[in-house]
C-alpha atoms as a PDB file:
ATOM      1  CA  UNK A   1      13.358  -9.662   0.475  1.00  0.00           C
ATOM      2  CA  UNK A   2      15.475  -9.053   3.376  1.00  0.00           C
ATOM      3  CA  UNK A   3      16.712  -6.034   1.644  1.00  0.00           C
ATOM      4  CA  UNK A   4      13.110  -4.370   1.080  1.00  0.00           C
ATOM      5  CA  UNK A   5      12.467  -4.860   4.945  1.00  0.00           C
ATOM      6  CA  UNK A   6      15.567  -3.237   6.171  1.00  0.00           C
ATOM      7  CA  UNK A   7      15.187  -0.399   3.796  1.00  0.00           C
ATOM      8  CA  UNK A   8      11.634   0.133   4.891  1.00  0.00           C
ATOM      9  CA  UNK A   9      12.452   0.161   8.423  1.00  0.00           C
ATOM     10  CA  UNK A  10      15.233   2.481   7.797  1.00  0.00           C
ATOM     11  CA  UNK A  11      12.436   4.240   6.301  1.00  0.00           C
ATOM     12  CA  UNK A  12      10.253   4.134   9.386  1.00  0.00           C
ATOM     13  CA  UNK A  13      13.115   4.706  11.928  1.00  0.00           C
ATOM     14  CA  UNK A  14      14.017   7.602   9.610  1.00  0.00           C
ATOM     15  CA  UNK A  15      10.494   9.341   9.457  1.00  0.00           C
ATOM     16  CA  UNK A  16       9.840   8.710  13.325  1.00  0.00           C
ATOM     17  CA  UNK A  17      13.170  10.328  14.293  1.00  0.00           C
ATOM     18  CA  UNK A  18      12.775  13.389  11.894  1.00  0.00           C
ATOM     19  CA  UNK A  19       9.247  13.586  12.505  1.00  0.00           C
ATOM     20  CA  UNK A  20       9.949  13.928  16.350  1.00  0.00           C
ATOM     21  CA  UNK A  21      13.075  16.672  15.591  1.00  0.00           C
ATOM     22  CA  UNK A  22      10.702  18.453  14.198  1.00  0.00           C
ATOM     23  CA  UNK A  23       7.770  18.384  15.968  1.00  0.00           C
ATOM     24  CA  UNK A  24      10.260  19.341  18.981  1.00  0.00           C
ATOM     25  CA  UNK A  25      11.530  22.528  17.230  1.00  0.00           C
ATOM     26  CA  UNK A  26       7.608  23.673  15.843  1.00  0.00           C
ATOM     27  CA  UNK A  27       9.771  25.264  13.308  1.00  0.00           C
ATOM     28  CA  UNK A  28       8.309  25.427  10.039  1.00  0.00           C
ATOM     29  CA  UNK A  29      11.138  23.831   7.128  1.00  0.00           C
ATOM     30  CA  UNK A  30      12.403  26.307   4.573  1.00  0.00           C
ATOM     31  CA  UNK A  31      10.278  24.950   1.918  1.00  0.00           C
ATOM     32  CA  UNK A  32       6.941  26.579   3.238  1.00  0.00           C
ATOM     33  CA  UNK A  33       8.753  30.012   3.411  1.00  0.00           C
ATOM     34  CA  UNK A  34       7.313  30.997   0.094  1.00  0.00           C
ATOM     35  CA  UNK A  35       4.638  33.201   0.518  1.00  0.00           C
ATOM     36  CA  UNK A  36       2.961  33.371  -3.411  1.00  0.00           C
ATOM     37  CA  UNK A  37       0.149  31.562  -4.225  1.00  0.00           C
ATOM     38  CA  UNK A  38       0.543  30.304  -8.148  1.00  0.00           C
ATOM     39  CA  UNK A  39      -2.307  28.254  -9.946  1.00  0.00           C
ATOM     40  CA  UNK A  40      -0.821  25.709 -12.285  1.00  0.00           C
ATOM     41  CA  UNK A  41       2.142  23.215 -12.359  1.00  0.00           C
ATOM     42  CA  UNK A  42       5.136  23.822 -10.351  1.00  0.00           C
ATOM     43  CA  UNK A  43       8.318  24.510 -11.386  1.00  0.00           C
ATOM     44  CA  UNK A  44      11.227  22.249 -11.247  1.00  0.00           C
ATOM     45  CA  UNK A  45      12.715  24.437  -7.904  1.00  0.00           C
ATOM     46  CA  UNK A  46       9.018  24.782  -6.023  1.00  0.00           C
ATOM     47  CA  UNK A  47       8.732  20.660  -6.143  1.00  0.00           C
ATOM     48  CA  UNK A  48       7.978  21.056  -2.340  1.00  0.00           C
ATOM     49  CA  UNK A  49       8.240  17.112  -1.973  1.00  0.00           C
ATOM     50  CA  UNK A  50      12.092  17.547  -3.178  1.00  0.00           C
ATOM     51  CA  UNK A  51      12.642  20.395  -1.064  1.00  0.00           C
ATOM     52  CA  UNK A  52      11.106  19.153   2.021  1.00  0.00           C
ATOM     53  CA  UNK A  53      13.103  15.978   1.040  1.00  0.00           C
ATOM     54  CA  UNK A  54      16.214  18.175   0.527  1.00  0.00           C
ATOM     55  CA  UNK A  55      15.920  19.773   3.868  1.00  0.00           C
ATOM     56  CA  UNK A  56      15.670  16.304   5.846  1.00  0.00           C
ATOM     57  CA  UNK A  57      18.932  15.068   4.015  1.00  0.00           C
ATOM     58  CA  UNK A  58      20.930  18.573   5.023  1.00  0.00           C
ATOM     59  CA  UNK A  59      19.871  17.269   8.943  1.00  0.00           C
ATOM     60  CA  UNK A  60      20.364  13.499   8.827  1.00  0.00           C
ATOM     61  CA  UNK A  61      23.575  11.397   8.349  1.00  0.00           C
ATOM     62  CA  UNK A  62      21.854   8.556   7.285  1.00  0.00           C
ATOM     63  CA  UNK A  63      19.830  10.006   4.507  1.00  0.00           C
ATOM     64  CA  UNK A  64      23.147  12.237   3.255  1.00  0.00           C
ATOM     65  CA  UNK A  65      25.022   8.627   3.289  1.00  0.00           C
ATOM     66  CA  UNK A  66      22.053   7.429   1.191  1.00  0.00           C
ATOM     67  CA  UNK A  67      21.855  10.476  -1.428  1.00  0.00           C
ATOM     68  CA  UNK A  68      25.971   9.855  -1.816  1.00  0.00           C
ATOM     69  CA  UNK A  69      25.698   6.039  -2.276  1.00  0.00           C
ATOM     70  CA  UNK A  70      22.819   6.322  -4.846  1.00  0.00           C
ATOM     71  CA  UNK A  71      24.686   8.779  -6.851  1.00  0.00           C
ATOM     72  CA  UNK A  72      27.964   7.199  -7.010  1.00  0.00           C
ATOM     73  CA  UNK A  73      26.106   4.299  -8.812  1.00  0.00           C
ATOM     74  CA  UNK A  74      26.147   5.310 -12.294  1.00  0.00           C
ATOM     75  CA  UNK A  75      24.034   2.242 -13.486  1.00  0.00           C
ATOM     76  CA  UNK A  76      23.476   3.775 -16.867  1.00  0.00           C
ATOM     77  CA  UNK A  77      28.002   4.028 -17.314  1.00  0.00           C
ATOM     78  CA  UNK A  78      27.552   0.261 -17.578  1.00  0.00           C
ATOM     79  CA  UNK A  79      24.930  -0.304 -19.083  1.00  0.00           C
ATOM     80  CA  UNK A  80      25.736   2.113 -22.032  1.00  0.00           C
ATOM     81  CA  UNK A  81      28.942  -0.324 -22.740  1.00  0.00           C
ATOM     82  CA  UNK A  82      26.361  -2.776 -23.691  1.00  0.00           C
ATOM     83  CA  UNK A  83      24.292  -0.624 -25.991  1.00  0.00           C
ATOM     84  CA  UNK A  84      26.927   0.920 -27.728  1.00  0.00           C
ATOM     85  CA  UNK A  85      28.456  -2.796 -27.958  1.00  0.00           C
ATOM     86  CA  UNK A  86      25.394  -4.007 -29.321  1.00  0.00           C
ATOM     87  CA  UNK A  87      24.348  -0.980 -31.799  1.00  0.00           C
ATOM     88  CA  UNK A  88      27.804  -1.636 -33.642  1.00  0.00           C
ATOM     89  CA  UNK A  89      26.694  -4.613 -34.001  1.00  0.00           C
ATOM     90  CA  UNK A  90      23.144  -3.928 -35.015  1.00  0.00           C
ATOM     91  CA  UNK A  91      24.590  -1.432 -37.600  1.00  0.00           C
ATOM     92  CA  UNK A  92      26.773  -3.844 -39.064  1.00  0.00           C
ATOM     93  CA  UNK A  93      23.888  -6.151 -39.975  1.00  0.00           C
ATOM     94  CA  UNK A  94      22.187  -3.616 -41.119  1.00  0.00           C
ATOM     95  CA  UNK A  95      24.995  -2.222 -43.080  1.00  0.00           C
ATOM     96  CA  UNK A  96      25.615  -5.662 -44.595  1.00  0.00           C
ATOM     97  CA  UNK A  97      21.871  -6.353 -45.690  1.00  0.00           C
ATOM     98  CA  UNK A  98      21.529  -2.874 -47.482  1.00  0.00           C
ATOM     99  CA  UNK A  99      24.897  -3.936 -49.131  1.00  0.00           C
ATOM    100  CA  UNK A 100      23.561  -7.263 -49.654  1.00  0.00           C
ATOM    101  CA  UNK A 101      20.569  -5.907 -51.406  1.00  0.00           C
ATOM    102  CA  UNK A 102      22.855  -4.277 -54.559  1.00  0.00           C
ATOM    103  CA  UNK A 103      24.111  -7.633 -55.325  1.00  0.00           C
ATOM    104  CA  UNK A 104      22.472  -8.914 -58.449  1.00  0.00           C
ATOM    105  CA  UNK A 105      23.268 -12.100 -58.588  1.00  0.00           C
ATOM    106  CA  UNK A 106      20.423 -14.341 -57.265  1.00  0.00           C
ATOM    107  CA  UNK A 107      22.312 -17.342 -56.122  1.00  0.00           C
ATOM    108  CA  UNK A 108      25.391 -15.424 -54.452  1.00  0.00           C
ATOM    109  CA  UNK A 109      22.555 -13.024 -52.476  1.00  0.00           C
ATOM    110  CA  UNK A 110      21.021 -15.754 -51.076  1.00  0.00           C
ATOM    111  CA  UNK A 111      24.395 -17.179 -49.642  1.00  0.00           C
ATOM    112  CA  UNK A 112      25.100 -13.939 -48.303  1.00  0.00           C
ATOM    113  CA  UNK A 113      21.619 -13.932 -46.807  1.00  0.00           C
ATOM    114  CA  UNK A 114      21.886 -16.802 -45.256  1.00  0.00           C
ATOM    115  CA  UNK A 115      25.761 -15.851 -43.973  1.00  0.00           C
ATOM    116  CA  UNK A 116      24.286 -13.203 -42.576  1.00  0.00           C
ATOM    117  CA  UNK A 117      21.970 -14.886 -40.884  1.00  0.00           C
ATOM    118  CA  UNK A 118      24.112 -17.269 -39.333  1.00  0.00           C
ATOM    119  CA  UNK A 119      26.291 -14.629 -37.499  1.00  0.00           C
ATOM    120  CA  UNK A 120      23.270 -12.944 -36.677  1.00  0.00           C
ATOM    121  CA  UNK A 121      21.980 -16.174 -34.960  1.00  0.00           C
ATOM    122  CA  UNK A 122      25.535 -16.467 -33.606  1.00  0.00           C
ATOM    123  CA  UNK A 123      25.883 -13.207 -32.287  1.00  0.00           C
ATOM    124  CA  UNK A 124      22.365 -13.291 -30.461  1.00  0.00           C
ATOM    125  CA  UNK A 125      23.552 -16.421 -28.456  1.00  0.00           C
ATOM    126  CA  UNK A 126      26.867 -14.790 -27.519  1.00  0.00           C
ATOM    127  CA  UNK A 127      24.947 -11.889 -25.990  1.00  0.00           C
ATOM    128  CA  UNK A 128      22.278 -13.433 -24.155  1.00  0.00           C
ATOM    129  CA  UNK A 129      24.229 -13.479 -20.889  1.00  0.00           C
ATOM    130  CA  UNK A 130      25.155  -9.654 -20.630  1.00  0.00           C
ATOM    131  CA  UNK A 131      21.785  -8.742 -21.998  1.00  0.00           C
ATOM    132  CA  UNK A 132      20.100 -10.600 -18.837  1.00  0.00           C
ATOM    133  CA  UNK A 133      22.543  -8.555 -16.789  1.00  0.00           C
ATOM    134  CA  UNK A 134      21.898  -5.357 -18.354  1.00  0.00           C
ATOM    135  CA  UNK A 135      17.799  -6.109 -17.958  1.00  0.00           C
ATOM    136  CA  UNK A 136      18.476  -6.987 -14.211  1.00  0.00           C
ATOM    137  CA  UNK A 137      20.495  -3.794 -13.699  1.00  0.00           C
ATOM    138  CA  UNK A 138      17.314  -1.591 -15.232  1.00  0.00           C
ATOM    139  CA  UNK A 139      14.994  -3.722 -13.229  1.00  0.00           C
ATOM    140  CA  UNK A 140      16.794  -3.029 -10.008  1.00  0.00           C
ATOM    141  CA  UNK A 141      17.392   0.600 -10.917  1.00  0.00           C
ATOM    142  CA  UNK A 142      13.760   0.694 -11.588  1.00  0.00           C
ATOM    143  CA  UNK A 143      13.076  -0.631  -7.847  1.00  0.00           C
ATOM    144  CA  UNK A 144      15.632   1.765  -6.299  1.00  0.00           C
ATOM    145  CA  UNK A 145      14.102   4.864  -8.045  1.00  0.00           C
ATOM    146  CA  UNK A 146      10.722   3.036  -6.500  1.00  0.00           C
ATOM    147  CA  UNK A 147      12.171   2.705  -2.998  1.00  0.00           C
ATOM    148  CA  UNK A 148      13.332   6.017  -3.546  1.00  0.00           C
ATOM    149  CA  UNK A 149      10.571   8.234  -4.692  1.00  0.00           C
ATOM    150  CA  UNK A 150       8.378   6.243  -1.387  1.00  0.00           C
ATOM    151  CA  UNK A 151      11.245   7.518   1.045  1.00  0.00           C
ATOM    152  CA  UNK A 152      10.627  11.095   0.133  1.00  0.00           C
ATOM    153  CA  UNK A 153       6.915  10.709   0.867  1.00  0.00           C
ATOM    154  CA  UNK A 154       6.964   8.575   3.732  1.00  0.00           C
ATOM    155  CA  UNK A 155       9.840  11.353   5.120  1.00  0.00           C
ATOM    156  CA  UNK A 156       7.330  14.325   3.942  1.00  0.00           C
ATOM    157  CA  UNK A 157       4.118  13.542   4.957  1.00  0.00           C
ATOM    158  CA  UNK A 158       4.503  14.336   8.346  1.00  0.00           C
ATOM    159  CA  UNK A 159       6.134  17.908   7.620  1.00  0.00           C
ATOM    160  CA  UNK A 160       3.252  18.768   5.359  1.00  0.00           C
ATOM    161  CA  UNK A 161       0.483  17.291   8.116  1.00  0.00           C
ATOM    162  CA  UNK A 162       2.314  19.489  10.674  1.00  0.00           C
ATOM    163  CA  UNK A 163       2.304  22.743   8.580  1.00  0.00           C
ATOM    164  CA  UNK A 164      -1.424  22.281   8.151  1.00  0.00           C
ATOM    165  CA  UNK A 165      -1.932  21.406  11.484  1.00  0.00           C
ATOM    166  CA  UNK A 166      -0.318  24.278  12.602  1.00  0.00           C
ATOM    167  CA  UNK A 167      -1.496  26.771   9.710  1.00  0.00           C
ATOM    168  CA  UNK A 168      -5.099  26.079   9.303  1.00  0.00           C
ATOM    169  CA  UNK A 169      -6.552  29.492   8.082  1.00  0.00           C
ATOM    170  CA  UNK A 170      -9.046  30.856  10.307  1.00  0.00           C
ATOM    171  CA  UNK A 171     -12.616  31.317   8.848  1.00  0.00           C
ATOM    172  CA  UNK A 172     -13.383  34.068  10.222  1.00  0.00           C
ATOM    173  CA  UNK A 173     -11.480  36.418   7.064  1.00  0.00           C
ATOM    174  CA  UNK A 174     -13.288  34.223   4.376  1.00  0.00           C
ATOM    175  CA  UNK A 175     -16.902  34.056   6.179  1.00  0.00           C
ATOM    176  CA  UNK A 176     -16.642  37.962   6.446  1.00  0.00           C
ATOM    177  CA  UNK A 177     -15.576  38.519   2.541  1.00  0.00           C
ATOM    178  CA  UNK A 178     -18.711  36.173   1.924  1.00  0.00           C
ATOM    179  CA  UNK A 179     -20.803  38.339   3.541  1.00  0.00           C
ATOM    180  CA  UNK A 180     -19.964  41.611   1.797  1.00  0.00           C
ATOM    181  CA  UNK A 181     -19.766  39.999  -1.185  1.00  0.00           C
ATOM    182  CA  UNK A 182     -23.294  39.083  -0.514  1.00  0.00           C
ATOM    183  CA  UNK A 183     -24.124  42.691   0.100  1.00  0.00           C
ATOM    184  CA  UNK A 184     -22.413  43.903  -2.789  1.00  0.00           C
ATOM    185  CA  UNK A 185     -24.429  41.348  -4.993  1.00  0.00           C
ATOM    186  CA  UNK A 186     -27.685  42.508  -3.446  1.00  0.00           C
ATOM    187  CA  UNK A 187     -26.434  46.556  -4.067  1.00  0.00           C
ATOM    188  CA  UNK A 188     -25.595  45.730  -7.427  1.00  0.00           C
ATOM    189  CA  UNK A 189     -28.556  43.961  -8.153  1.00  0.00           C
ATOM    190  CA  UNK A 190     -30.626  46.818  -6.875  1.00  0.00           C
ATOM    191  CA  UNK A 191     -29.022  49.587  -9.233  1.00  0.00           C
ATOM    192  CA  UNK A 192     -29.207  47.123 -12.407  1.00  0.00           C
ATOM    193  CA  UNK A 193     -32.196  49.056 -14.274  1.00  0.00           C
ATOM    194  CA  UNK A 194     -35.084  45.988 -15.486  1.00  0.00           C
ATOM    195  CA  UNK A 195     -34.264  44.687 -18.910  1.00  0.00           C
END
């Protein structure tokens, strides 16, 4: 718990120092550069919460430290010694009962069922310990990514309420192309012979 406060105030003390910076400089970030307007989903390189993101970590120690420490932790390196553990384990038994299944011999099958079963058993109770440490490690990795994801929208918000502060179309353009688009409705509906 103590953890999830001081990471949220890092978060606040973060977003309250950049959003100053900026605010200070009434520079627009990099990420709003791009001039296009395109209707649907956005690419992988115009995720403007990344970039936004991307340009607060190229300014800030702390959040650089941050990106570094998260991706030194490769959680899924240790975790994958476990599955690959476990499938060879998982393929044996499963190896066994197909081989299991060609004997014919009703009596000797079921003993070889039942061996089976019995180092299956076994095996479960051996791995119950690492298997609550792998599910911890994808629970916490599941909270960091959490954490995470909130950072970069707690740190962007205030760039993107800035840039529409500061960018707010005027109506004046739009109110005008309504109007001649009223007078070209009227002009075209004046030429349109009855029907």
């Amino acid at each position: 718990m103590l953890k999830k406060i001081a990471f949220l105030s890092l978060i606040l003390l973060v977003s309250c120092q950049k959003n100053e910076t900026i605010q200070k400089k009434n520079e627009d970030p990099k990420a709003f550069e791009e001039k296009t307007f395109d209707i649907g989903r956005p690419g992988k390189g115009n995720d403007l919460v990344e970039n936004l993101y991307q340009e607060l970590v190229d300014k800030s120690p702390e959040l650089t430290a941050l990106e570094n420490e998260l991706n030194e932790v490769k959680a899924r390196d240790t975790t994958d010694i476990f599955y690959n553990y476990d499938q060879k384990s998982d393929d044996y038994y499963n190896s066994a009962e197909s081989h299991i299944s060609g004997i014919r011999d009703s009596i000797m099958k079921q003993k070889m069922i039942n061996l089976i079963k019995k180092s299956q058993d076994k095996y479960f109770t051996q791995k119950v310990d690492l298997e609550n440490l792998v599910n911890t490690i994808n629970k916490k990795r599941s909270e960091i990514t959490n954490y995470h994801t909130a950072l970069k929208i707690i740190l962007t918000i205030p760039l993107i309420e800035q840039y529409q502060k500061q960018h707010l179309p005027n109506k004046s353009p739009f109110e005008k192309l309504i109007e001649k688009e009223n007078q070209l409705l009227e002009k075209t509906k004046r030429i349109t012979p009855k029907y």
